[in-house]
Protein backbone atom coordinates (compact mmCIF):
# COMPACT_ATOMS: atom_id res chain seq x y z
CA UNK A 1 20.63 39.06 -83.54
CA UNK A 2 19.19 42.70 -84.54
CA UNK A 3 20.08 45.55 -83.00
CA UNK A 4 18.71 49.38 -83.05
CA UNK A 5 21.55 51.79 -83.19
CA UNK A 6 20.61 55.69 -82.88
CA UNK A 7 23.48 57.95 -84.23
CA UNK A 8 24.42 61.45 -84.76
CA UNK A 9 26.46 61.78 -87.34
CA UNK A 10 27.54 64.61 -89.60
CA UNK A 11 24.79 65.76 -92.33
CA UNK A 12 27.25 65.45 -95.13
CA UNK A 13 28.25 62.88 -98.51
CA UNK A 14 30.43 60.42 -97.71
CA UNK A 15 29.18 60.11 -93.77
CA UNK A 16 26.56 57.15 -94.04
CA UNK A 17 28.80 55.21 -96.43
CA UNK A 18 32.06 55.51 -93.37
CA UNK A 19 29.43 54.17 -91.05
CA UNK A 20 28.06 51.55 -93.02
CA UNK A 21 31.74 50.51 -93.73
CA UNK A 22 32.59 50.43 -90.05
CA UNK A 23 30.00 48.52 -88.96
CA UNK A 24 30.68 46.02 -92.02
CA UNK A 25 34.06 45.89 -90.69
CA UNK A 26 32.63 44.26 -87.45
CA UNK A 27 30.18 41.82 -89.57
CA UNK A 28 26.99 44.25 -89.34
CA UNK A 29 24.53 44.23 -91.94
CA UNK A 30 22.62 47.37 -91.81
CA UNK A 31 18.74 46.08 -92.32
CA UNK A 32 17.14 49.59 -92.21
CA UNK A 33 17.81 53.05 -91.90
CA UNK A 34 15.10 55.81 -90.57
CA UNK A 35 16.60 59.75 -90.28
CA UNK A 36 15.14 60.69 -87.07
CA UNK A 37 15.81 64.12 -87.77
CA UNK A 38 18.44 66.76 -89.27
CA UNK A 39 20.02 69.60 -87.80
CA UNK A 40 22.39 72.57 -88.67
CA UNK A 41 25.03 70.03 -90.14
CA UNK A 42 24.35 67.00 -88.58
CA UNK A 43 21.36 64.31 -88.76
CA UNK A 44 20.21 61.35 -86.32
CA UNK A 45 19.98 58.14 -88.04
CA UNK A 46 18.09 54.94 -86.60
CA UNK A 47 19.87 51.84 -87.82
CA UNK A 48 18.56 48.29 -87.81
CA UNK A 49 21.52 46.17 -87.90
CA UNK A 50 22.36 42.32 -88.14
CA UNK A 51 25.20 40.76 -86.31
CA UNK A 52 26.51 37.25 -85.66
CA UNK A 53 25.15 35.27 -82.61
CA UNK A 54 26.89 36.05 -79.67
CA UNK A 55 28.57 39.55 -80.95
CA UNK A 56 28.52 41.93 -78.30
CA UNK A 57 26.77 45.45 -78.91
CA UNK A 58 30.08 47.10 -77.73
CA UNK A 59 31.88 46.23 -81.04
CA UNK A 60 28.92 48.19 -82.83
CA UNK A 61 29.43 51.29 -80.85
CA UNK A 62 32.91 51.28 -81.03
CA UNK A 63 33.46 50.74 -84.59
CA UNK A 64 30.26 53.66 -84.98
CA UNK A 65 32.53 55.96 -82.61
CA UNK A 66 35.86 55.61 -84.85
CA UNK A 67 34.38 57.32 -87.76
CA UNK A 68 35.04 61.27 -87.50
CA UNK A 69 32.58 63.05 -85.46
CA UNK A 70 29.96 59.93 -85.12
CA UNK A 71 28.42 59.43 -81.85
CA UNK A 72 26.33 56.67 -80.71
CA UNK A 73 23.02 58.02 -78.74
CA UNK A 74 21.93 54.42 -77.68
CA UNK A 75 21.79 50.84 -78.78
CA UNK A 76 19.10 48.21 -77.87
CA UNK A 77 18.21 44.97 -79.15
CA UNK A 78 15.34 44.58 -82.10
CA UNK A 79 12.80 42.37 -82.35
CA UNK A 80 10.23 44.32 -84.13
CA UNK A 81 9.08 43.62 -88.33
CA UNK A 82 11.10 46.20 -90.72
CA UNK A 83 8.47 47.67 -92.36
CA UNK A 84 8.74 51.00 -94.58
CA UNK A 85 4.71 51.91 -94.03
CA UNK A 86 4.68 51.07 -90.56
CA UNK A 87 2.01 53.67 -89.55
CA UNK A 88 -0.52 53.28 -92.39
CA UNK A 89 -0.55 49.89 -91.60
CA UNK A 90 -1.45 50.53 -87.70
CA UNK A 91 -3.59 53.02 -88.69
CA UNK A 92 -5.59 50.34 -91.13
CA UNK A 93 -5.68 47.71 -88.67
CA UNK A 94 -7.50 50.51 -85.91
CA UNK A 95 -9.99 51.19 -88.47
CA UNK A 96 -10.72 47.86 -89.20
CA UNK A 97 -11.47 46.76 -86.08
CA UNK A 98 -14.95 45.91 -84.83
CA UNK A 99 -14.04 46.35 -81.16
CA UNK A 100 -11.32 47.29 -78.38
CA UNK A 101 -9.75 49.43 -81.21
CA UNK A 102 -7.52 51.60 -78.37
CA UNK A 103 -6.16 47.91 -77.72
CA UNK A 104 -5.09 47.36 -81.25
CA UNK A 105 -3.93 51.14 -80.97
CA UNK A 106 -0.68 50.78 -78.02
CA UNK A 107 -0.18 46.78 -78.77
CA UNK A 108 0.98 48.22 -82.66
CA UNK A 109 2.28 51.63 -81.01
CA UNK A 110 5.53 50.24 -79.73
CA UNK A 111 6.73 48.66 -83.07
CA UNK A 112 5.72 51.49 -85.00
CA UNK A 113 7.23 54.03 -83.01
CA UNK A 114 10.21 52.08 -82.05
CA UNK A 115 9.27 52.62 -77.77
CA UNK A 116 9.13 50.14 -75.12
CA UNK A 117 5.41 50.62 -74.40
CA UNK A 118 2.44 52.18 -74.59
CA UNK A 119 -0.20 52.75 -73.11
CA UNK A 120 -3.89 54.73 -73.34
CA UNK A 121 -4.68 57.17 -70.69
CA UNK A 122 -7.66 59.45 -68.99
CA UNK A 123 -8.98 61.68 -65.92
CA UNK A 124 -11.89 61.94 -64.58
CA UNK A 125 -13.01 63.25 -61.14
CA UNK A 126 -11.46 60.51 -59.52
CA UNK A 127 -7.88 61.39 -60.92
CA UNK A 128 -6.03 59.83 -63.82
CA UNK A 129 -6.17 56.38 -64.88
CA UNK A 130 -5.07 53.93 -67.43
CA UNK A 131 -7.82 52.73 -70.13
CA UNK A 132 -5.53 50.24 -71.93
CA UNK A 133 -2.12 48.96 -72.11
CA UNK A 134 0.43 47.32 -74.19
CA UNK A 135 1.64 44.02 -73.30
CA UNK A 136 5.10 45.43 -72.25
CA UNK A 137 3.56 48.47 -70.11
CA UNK A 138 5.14 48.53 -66.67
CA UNK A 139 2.29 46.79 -63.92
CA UNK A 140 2.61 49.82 -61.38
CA UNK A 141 0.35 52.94 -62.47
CA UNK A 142 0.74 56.22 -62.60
CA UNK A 143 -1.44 57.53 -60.43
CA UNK A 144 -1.42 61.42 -60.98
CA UNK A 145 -0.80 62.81 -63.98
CA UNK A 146 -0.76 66.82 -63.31
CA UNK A 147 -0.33 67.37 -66.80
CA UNK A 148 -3.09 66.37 -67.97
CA UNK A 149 -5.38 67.61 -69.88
CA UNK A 150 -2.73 67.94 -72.90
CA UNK A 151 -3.59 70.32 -76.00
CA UNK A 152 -0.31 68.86 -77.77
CA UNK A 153 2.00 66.22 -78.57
CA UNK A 154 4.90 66.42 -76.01
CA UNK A 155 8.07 65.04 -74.25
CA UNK A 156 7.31 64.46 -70.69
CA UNK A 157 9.92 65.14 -67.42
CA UNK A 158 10.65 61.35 -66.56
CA UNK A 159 12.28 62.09 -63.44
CA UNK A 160 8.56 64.65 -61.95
CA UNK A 161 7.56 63.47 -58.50
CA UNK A 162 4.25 61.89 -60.49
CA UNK A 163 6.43 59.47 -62.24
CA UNK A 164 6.25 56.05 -60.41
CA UNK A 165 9.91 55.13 -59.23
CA UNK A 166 10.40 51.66 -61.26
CA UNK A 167 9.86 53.82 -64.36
CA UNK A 168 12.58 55.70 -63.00
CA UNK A 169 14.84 53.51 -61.87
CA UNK A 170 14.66 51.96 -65.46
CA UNK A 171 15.44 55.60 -66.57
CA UNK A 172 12.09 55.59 -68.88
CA UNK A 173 11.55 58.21 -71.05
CA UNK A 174 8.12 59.32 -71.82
CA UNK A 175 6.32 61.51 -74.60
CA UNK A 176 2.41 61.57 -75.20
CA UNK A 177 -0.30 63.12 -77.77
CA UNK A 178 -3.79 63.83 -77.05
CA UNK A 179 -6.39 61.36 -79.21
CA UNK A 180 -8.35 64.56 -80.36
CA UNK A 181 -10.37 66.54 -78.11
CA UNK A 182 -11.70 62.84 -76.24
CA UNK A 183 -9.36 64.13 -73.36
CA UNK A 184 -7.42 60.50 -73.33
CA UNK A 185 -3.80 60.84 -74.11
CA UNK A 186 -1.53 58.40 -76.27
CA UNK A 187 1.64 57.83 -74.16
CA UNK A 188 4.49 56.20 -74.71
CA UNK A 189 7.65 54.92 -72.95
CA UNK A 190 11.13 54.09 -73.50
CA UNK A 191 12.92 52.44 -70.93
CA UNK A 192 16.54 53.19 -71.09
CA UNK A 193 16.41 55.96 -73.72
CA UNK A 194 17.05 57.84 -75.50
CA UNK A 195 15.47 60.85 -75.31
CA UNK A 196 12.30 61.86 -77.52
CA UNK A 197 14.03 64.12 -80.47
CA UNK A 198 11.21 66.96 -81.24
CA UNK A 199 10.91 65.28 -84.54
CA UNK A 200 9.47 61.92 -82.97
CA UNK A 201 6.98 63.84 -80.74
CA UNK A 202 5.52 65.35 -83.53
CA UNK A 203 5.31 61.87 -85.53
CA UNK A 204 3.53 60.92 -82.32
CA UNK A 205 0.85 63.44 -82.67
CA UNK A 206 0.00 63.35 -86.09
CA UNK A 207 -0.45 58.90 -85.71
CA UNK A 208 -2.43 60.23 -82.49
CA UNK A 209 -4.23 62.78 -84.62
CA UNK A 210 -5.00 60.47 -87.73
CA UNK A 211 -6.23 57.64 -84.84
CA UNK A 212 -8.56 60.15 -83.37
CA UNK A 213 -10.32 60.97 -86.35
CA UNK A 214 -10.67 56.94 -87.20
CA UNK A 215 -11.63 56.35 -83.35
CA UNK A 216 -14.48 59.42 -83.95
């Protein structure tokens, strides 16, 4: 069983090797490690870790929690293929493929980006609308999206009055990235959490970027 363990911890030698040794302590192999982003004397690590059948995901938080000044920002289980060029490799597959390339686009989106969904949208005089969706995307729509059109990559307010309620009663966060000047928007959720770190939303745009220029 694989889980994916987000933690602050402090920016400083010695602080990955205390974590690594309390989560060995609990029989955790750590599988992969991605820095999410660094601070003023801390950073935010994501951590792929192993554990026995049947462990429970408490004992990985806890044991996270006793090293000095480590806090655990959320856990969740992993299924997804470790993979160190994760992006090039979705952005390879988009370009190679004859047809419904915004398909191949969100159903490689989640993986890459480590997010419950994704999913393609647009507006037109109608309103907004979904083009295409991930196979995990929630089934109810949003139907109004009032901001739209977006000039930038961006977190998005999960709990606005646009924001159909089963995505908030799962407490999904959401962040989304324009695909070039097409006006459709790359969006992605995250049921559960965490929240998008400003370092993430800017990964988003530039795979959204990169994609728009293949799409074009």
């Amino acid at each position: 069983m694989s889980y994916l363990l987000r933690v602050q911890l402090p920016d400083r030698p010695g602080s990955l090797g205390a974590l690594a040794v309390a989560l060995g302590s609990v029989g955790a192999d750590i599988l992969s490690l991605d820095v999410i982003e660094r601070g003023d004397g801390y950073a935010v690590d994501d951590l792929v870790v192993e554990v026995a059948p049947g462990s429970l995901p408490d004992t990985l938080i806890t044991a996270s929690e006793n090293v000095a000044d480590v806090r655990v920002d959320s856990i969740r289980p992993y299924t997804g293929v470790l993979d160190t060029h994760r992006e090039l490799e979705l952005i390879d597959r988009v370009a190679a493929a004859s047809d419904d390339r915004l398909q191949v686009l969100v159903d490689g989106a989640p993986r890459v980006l480590r997010v419950g969904w994704s999913v393609v949208v647009a507006t037109n005089k109608h309103g907004s609308f979904r083009v295409v969706g991930s196979s995990g995307a929630p089934e109810t729509h949003a139907t109004e999206m009032p901001w739209m059109p977006l000039t930038r990559p961006a977190s998005l307010d999960g709990d606005a009055d646009w924001v159909p309620k089963v995505w908030r009663d799962m407490d999904t966060t959401l962040a989304a990235a324009p695909l070039g000047s097409t006006g459709t928007v790359l969006m992605l959720g995250r049921p559960g959490g965490p929240e998008f770190r400003p370092s993430e939303v800017a990964r988003l745009g530039y795979l959204a970027g990169i994609v728009a220029t293949v799409l074009n």
